[in-house]
PDB file of N, CA and C in Angstrom:
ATOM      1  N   UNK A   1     -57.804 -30.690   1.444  1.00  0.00           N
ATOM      2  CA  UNK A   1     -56.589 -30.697   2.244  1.00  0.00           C
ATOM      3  C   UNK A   1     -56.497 -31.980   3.086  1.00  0.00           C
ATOM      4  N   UNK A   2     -57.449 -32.502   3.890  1.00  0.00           N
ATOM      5  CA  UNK A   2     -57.260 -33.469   4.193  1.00  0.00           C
ATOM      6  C   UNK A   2     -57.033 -34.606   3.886  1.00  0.00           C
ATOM      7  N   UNK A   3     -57.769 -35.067   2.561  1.00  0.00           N
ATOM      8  CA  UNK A   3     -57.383 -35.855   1.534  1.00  0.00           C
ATOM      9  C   UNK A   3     -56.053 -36.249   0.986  1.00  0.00           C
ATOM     10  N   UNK A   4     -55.417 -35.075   0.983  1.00  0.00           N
ATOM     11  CA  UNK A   4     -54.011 -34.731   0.663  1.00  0.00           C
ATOM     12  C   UNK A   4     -52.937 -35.403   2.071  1.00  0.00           C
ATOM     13  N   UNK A   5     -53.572 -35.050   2.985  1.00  0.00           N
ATOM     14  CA  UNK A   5     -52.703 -35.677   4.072  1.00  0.00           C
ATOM     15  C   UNK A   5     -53.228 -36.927   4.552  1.00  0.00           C
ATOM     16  N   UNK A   6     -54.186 -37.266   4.288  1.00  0.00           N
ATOM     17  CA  UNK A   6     -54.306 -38.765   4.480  1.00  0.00           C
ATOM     18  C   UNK A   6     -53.815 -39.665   3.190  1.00  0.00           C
ATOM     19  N   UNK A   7     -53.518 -38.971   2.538  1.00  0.00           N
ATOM     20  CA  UNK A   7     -52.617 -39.877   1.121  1.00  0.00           C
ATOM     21  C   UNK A   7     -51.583 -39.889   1.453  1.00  0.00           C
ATOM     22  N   UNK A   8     -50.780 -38.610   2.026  1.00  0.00           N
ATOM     23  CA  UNK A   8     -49.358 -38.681   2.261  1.00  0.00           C
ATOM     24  C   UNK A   8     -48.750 -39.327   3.785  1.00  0.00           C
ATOM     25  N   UNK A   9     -49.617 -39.485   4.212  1.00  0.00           N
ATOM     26  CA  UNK A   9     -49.361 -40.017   5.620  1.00  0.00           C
ATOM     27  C   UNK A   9     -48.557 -41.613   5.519  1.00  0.00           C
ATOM     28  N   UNK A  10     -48.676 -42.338   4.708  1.00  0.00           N
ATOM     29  CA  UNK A  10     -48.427 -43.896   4.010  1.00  0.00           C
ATOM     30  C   UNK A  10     -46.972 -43.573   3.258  1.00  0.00           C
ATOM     31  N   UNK A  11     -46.870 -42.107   2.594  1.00  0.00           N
ATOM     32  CA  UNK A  11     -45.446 -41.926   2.268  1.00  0.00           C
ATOM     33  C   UNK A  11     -44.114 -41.359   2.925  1.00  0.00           C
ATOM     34  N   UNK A  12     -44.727 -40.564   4.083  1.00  0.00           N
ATOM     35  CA  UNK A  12     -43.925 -40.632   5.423  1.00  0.00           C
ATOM     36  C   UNK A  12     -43.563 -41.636   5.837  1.00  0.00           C
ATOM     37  N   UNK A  13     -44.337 -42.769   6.063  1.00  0.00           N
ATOM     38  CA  UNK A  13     -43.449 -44.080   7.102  1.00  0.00           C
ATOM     39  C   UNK A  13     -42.944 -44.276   6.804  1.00  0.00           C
ATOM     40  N   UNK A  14     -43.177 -44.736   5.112  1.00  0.00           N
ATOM     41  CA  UNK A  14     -41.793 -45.456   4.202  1.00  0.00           C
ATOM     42  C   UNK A  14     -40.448 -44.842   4.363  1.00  0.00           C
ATOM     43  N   UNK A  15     -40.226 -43.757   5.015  1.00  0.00           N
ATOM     44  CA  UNK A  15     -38.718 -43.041   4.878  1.00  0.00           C
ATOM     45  C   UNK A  15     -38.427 -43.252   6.434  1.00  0.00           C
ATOM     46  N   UNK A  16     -39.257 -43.698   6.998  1.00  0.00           N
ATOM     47  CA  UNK A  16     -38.393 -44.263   8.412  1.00  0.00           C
ATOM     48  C   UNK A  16     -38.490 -45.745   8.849  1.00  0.00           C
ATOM     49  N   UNK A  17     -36.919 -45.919   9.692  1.00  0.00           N
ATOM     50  CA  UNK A  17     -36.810 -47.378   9.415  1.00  0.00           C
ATOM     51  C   UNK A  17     -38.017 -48.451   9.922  1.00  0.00           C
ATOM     52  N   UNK A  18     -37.649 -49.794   9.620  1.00  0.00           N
ATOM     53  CA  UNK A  18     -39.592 -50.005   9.841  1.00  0.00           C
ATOM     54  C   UNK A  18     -38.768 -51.002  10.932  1.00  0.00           C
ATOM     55  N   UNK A  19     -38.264 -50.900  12.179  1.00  0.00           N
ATOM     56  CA  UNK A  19     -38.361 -51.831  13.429  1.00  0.00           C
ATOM     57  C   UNK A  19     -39.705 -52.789  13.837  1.00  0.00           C
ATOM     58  N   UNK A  20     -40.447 -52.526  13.267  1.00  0.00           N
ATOM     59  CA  UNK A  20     -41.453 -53.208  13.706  1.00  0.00           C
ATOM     60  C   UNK A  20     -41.563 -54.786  13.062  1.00  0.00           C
ATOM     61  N   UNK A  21     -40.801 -54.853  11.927  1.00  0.00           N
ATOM     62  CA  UNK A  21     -40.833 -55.878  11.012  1.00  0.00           C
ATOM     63  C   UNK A  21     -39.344 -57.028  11.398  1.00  0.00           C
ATOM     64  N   UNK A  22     -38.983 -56.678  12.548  1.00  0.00           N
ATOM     65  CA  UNK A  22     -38.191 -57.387  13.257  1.00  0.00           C
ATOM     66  C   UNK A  22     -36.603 -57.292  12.539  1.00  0.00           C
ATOM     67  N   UNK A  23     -36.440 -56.041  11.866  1.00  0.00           N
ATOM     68  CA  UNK A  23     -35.464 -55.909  11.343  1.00  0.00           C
ATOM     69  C   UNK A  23     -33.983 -54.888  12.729  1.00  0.00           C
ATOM     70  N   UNK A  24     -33.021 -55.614  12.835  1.00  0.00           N
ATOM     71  CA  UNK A  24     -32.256 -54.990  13.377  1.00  0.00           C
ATOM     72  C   UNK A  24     -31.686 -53.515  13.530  1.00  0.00           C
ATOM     73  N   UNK A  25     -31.506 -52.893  14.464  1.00  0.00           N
ATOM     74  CA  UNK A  25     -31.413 -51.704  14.325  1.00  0.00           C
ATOM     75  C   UNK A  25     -29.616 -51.513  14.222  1.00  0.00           C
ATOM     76  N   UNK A  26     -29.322 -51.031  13.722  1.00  0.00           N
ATOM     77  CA  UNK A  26     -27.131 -50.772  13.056  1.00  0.00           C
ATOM     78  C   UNK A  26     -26.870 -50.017  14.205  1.00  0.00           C
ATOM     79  N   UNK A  27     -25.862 -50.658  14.661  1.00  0.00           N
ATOM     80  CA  UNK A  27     -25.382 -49.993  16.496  1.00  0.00           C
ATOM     81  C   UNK A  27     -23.887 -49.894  15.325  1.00  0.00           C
ATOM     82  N   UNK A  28     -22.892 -48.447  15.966  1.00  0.00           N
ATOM     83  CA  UNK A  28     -22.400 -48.113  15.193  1.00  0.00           C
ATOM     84  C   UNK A  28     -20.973 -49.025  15.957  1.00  0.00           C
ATOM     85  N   UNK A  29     -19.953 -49.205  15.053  1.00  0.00           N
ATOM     86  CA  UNK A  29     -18.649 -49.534  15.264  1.00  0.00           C
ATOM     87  C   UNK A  29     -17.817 -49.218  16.173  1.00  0.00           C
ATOM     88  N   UNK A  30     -16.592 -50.025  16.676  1.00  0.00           N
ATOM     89  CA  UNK A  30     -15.627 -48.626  17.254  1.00  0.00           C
ATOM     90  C   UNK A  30     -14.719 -49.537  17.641  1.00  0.00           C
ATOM     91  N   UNK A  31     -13.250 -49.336  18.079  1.00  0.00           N
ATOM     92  CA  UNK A  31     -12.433 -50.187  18.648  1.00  0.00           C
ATOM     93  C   UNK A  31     -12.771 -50.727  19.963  1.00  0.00           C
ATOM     94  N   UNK A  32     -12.602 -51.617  20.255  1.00  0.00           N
ATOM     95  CA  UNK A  32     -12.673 -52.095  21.905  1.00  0.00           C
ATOM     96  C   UNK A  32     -11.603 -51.793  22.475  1.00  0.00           C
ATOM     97  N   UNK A  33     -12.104 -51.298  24.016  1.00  0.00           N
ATOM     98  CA  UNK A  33     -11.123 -50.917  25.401  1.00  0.00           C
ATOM     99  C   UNK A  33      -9.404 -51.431  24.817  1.00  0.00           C
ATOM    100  N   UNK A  34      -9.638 -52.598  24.885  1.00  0.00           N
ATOM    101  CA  UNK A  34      -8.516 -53.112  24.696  1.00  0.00           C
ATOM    102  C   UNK A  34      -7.256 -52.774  23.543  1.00  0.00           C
ATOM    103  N   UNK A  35      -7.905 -51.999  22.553  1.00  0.00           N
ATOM    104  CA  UNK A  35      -7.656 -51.696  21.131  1.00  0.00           C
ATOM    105  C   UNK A  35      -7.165 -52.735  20.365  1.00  0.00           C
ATOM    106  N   UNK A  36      -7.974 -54.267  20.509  1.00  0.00           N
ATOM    107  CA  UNK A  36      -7.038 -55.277  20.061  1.00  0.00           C
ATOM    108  C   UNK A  36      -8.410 -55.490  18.808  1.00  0.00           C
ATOM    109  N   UNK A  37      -9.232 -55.388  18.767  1.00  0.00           N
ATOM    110  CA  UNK A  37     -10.601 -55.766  18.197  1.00  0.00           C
ATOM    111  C   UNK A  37     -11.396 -54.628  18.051  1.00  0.00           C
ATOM    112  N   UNK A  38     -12.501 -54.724  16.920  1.00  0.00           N
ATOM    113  CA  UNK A  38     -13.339 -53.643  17.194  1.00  0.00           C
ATOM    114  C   UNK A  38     -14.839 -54.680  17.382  1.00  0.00           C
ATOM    115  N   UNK A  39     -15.794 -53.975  18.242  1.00  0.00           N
ATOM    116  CA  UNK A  39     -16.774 -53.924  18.820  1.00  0.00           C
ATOM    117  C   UNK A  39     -18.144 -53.100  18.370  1.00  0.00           C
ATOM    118  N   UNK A  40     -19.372 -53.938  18.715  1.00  0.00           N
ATOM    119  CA  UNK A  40     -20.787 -52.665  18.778  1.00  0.00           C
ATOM    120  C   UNK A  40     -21.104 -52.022  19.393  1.00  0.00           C
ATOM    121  N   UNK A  41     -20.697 -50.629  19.470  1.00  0.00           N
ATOM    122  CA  UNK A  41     -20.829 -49.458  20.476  1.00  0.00           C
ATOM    123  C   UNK A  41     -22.097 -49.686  21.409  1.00  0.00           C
ATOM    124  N   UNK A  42     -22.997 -50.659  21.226  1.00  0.00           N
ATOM    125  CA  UNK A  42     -24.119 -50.624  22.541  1.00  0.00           C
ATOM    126  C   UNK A  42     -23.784 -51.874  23.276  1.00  0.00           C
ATOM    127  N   UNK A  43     -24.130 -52.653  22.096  1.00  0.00           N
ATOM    128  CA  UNK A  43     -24.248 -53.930  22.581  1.00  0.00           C
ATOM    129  C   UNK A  43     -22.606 -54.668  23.513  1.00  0.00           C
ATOM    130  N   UNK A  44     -21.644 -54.199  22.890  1.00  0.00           N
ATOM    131  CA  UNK A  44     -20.444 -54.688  22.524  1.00  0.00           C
ATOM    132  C   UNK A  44     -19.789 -55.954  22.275  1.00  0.00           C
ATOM    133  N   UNK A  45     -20.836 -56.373  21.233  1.00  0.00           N
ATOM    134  CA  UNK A  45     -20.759 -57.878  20.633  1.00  0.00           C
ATOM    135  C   UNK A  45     -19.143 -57.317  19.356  1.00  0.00           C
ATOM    136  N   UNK A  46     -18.684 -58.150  19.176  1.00  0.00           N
ATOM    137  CA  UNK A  46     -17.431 -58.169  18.576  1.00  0.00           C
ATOM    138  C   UNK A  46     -17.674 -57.981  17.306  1.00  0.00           C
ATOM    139  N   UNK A  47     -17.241 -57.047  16.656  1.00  0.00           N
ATOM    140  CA  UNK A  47     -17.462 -57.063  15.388  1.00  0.00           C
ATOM    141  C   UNK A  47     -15.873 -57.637  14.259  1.00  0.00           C
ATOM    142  N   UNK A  48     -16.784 -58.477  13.203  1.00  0.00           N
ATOM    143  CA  UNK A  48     -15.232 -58.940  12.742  1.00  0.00           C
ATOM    144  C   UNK A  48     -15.587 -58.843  10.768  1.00  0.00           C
ATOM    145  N   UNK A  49     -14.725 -57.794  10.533  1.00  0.00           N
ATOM    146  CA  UNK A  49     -15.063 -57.548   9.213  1.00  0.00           C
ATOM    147  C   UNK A  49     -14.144 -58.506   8.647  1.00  0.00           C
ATOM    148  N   UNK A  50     -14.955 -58.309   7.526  1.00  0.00           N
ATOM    149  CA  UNK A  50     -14.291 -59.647   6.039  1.00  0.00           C
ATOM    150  C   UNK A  50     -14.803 -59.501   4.998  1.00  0.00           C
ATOM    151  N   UNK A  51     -14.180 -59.325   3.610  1.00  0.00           N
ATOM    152  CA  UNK A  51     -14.755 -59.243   2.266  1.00  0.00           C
ATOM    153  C   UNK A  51     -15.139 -57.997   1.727  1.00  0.00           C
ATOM    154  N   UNK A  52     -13.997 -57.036   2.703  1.00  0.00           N
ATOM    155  CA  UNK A  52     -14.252 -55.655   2.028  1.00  0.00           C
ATOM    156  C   UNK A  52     -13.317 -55.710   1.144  1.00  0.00           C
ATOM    157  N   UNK A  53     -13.509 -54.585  -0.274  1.00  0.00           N
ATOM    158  CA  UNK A  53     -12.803 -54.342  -1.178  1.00  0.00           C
ATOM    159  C   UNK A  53     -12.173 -53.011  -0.632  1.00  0.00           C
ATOM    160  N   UNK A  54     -10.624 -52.703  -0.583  1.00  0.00           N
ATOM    161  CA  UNK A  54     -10.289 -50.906  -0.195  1.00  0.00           C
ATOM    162  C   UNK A  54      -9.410 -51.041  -1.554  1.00  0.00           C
ATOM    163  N   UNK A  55      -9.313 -50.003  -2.320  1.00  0.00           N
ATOM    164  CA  UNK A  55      -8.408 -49.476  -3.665  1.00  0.00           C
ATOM    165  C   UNK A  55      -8.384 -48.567  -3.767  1.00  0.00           C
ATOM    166  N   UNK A  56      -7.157 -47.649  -4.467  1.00  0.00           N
ATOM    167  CA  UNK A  56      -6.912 -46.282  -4.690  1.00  0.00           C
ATOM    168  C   UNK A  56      -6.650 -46.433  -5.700  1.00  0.00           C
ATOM    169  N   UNK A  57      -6.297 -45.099  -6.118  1.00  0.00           N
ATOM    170  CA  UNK A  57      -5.697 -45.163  -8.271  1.00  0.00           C
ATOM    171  C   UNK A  57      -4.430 -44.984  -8.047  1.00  0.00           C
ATOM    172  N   UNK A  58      -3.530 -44.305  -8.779  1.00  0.00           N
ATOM    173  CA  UNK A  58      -2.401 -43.929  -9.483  1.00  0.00           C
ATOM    174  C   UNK A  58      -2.008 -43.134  -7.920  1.00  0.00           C
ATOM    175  N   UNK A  59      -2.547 -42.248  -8.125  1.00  0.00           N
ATOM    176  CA  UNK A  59      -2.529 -41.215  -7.588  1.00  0.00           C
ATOM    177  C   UNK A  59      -2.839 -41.219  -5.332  1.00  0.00           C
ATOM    178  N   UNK A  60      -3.003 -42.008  -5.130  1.00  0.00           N
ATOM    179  CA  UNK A  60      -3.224 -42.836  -4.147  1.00  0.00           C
ATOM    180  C   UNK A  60      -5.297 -42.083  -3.344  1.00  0.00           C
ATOM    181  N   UNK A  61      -5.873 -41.931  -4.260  1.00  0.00           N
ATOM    182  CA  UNK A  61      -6.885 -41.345  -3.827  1.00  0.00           C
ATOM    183  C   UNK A  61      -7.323 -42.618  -3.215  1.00  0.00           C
ATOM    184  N   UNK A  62      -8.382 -42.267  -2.084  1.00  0.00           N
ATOM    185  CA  UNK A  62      -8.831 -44.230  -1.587  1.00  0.00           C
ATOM    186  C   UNK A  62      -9.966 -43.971  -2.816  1.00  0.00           C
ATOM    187  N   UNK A  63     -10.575 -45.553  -2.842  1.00  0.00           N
ATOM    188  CA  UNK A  63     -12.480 -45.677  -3.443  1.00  0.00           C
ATOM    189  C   UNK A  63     -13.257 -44.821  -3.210  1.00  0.00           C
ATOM    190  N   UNK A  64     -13.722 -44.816  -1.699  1.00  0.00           N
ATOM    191  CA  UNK A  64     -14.953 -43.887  -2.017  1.00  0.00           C
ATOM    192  C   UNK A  64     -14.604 -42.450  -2.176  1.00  0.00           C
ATOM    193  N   UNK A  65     -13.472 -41.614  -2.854  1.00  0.00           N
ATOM    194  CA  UNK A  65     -13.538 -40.408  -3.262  1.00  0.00           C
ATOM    195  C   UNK A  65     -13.146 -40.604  -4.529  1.00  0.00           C
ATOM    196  N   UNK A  66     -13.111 -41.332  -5.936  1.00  0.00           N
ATOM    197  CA  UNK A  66     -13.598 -41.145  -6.742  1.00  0.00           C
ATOM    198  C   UNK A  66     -14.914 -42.417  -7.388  1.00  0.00           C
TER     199      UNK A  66
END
């Protein structure tokens, strides 16, 4: 049994994010006060999207539902 959990102990970390490797942590989106811009809900550094694809079909479904 122990064997067993000292093997699996190395496959737990892998499923949580690894901050330690100086990788940024994703602060989530949102409009700013102002509603002119959207912003990073902690930080509130400006966020400015570009180079998204949005499409629907025929039928006006958006992308990510089919």
């Amino acid at each position: 049994m122990v064997v067993f959990v000292w093997l699996l102990t190395p496959a737990l970390g892998w499923t949580q994010p690894d901050i330690r490797a100086g990788k940024p942590v994703l602060e989530f989106i949102r409009v700013s006060p102002d509603g002119r811009r959207f912003v990073q809900s902690g930080s509130g550094a400006e966020f400015r999207p570009w180079g998204f694809n949005y499409d629907h079909d025929a039928t006006n479904r958006l992308l990510e539902t089919y």
